[in-house]
Protein backbone atom coordinates (compact mmCIF):
# COMPACT_ATOMS: atom_id res chain seq x y z
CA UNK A 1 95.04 -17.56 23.58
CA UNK A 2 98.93 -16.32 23.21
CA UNK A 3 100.91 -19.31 24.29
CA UNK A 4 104.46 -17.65 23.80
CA UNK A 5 106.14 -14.68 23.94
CA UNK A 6 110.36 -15.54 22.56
CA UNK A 7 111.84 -12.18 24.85
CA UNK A 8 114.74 -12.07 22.31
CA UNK A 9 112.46 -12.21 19.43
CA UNK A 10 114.58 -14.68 17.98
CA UNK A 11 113.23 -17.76 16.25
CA UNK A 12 114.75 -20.92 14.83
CA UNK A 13 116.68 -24.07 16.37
CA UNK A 14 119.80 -23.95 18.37
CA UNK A 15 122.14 -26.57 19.68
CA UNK A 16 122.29 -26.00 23.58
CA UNK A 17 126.04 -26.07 25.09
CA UNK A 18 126.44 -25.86 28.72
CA UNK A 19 127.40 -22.64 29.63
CA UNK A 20 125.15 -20.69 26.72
CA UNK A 21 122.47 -18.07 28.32
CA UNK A 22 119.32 -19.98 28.29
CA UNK A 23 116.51 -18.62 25.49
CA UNK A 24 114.04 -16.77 27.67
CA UNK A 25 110.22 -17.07 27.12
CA UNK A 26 106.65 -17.02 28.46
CA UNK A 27 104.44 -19.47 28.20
CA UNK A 28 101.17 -20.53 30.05
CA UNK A 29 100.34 -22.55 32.73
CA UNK A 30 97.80 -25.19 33.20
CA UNK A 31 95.88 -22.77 35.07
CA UNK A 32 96.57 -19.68 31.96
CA UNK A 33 98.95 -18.23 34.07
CA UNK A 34 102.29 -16.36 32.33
CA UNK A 35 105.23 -18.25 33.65
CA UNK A 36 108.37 -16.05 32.96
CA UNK A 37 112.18 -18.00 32.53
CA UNK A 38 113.41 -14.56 33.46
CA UNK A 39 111.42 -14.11 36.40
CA UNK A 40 113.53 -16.72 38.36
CA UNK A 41 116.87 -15.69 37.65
CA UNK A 42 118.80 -16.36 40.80
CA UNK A 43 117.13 -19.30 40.94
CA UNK A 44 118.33 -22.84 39.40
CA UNK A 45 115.24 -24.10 37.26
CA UNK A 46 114.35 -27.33 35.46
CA UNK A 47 112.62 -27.67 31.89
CA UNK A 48 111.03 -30.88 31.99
CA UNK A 49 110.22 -31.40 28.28
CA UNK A 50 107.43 -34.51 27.10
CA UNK A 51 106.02 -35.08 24.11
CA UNK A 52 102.37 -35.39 25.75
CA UNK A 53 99.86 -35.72 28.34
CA UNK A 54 97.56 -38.77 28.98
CA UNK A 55 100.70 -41.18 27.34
CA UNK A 56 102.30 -43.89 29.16
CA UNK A 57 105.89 -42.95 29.28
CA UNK A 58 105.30 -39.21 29.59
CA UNK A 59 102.03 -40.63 32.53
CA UNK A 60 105.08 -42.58 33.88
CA UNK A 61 107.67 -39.81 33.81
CA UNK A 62 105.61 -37.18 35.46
CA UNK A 63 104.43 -39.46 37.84
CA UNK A 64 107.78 -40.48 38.87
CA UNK A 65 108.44 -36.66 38.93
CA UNK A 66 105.59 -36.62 41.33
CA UNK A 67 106.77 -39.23 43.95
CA UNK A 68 110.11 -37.98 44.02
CA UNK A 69 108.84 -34.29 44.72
CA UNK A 70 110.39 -34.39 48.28
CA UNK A 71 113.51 -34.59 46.83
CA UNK A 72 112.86 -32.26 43.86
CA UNK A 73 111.90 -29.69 46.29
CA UNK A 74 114.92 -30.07 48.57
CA UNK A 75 117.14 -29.09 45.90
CA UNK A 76 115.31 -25.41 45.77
CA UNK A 77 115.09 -25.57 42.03
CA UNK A 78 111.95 -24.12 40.03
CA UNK A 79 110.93 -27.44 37.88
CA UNK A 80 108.10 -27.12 34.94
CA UNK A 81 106.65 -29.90 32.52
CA UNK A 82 107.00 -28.21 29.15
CA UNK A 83 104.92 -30.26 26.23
CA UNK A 84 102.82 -29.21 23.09
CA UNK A 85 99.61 -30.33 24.64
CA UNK A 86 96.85 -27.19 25.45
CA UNK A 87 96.74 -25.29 29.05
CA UNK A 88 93.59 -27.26 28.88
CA UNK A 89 95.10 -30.54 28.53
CA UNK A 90 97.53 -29.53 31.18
CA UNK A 91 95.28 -28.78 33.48
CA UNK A 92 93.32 -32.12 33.32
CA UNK A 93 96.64 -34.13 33.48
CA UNK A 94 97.85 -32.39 36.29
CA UNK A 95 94.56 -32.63 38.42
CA UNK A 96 93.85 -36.47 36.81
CA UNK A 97 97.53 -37.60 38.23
CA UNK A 98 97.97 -34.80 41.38
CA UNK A 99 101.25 -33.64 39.88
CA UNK A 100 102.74 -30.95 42.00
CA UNK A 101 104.56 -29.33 38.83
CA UNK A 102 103.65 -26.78 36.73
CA UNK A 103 102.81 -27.67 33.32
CA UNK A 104 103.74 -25.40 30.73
CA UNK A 105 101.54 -25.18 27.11
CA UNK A 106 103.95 -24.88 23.99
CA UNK A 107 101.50 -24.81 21.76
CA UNK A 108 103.16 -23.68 18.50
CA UNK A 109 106.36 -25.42 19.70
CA UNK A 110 109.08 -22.66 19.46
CA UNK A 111 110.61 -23.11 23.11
CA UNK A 112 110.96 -26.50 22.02
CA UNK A 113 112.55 -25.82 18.86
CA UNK A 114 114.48 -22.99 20.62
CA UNK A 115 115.64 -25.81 23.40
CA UNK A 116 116.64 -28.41 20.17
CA UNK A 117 113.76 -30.50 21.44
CA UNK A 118 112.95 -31.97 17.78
CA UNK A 119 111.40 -35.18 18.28
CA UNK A 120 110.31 -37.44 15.26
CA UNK A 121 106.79 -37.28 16.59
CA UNK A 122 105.20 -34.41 14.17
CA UNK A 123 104.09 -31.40 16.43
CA UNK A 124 105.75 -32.27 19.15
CA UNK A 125 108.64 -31.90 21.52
CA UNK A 126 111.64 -34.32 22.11
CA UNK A 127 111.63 -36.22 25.38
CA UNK A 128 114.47 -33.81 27.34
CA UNK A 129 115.98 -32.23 30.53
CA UNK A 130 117.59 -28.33 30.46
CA UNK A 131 118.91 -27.16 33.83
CA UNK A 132 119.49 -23.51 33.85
CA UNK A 133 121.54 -22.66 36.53
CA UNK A 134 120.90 -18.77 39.04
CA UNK A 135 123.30 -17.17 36.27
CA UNK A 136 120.87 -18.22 33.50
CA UNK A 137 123.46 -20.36 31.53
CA UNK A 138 122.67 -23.87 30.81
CA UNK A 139 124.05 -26.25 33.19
CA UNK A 140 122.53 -29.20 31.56
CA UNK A 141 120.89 -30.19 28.74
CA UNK A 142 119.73 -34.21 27.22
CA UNK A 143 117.58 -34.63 24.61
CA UNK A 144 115.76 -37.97 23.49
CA UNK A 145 114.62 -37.53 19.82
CA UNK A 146 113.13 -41.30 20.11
CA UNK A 147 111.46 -40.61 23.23
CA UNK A 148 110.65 -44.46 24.27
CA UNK A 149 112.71 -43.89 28.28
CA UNK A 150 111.65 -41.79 30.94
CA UNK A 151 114.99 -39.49 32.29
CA UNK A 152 116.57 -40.86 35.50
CA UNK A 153 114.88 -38.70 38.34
CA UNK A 154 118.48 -39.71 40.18
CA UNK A 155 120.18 -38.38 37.14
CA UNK A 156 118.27 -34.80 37.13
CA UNK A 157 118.63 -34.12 40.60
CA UNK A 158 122.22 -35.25 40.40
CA UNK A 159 122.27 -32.36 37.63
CA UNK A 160 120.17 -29.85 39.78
CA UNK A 161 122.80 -30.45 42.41
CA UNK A 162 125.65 -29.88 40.14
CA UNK A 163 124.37 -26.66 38.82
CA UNK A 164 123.85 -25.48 42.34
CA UNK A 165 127.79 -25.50 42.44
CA UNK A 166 128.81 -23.84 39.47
């Protein structure tokens, strides 16, 4: 099963700046769906990335994702999980813990080497936040290489809200 699609074509690691045109790609859902950056142009979107289903902090992070989704959805931002793990895996996570986000399956991990998501877990992806804002530029972008915290939900949607007013 094709798990990305780089629309560019361009491989290899970048360093994400604010205001740089976000990478677009394709990758599938928990459900084998294509999900499409590009489609939602005009729309702010967040890139949730984990380094793995069924683990406690990423469990916890989702989770906390998940009873914040009120608030999540109030901003009018398009928010994904984005981790290494299988659609399969996604899927099963997703129903296991009733997340209301889609889960996105980077298999071969070149969105998350495209987003400088380099964790020092081997074949996987950093702990890390990109908001891309209706313009596609990066509005924000963290990345935890040592992925031991959960991100702030207070601190995304403070940065959802920000790149709503760019």
């Amino acid at each position: 099963m094709r798990s990305l699609r780089l629309q560019d074509g361009q491989m290899g690691t970048e360093n994400m700046n604010r205001g740089d045109m976000a990478p677009d790609f394709t990758l599938n859902d928990g459900d084998g769906n294509d999900w499409t950056l590009s489609n939602y142009k005009g729309h702010t979107v967040v890139l949730l990335f984990y380094p793995g289903d069924n683990t406690p902090v990423c469990t916890k992070q989702l989770c906390s994702v998940r009873d914040h989704w009120s608030e999540y959805q109030a901003t009018g931002a398009e928010v994904v999980g984005i981790s290494t793990d299988t659609v399969e895996s996604h899927k099963g996570f997703a129903q296991k813990n009733e997340l209301p986000l889609r889960l996105l399956s980077d298999a071969d991990r070149k969105v998350s080497e495209k987003y400088d998501m380099k964790s020092w877990l081997p074949g996987r992806s950093a702990r890390g936040v990109v908001v891309i804002d209706k313009d596609g530029k990066i509005a924000y972008s963290k990345v935890e290489a040592v992925s031991l915290f959960k991100p702030s939900d207070s601190d995304v949607l403070a940065a959802i809200r920000k790149a709503e007013v760019i």
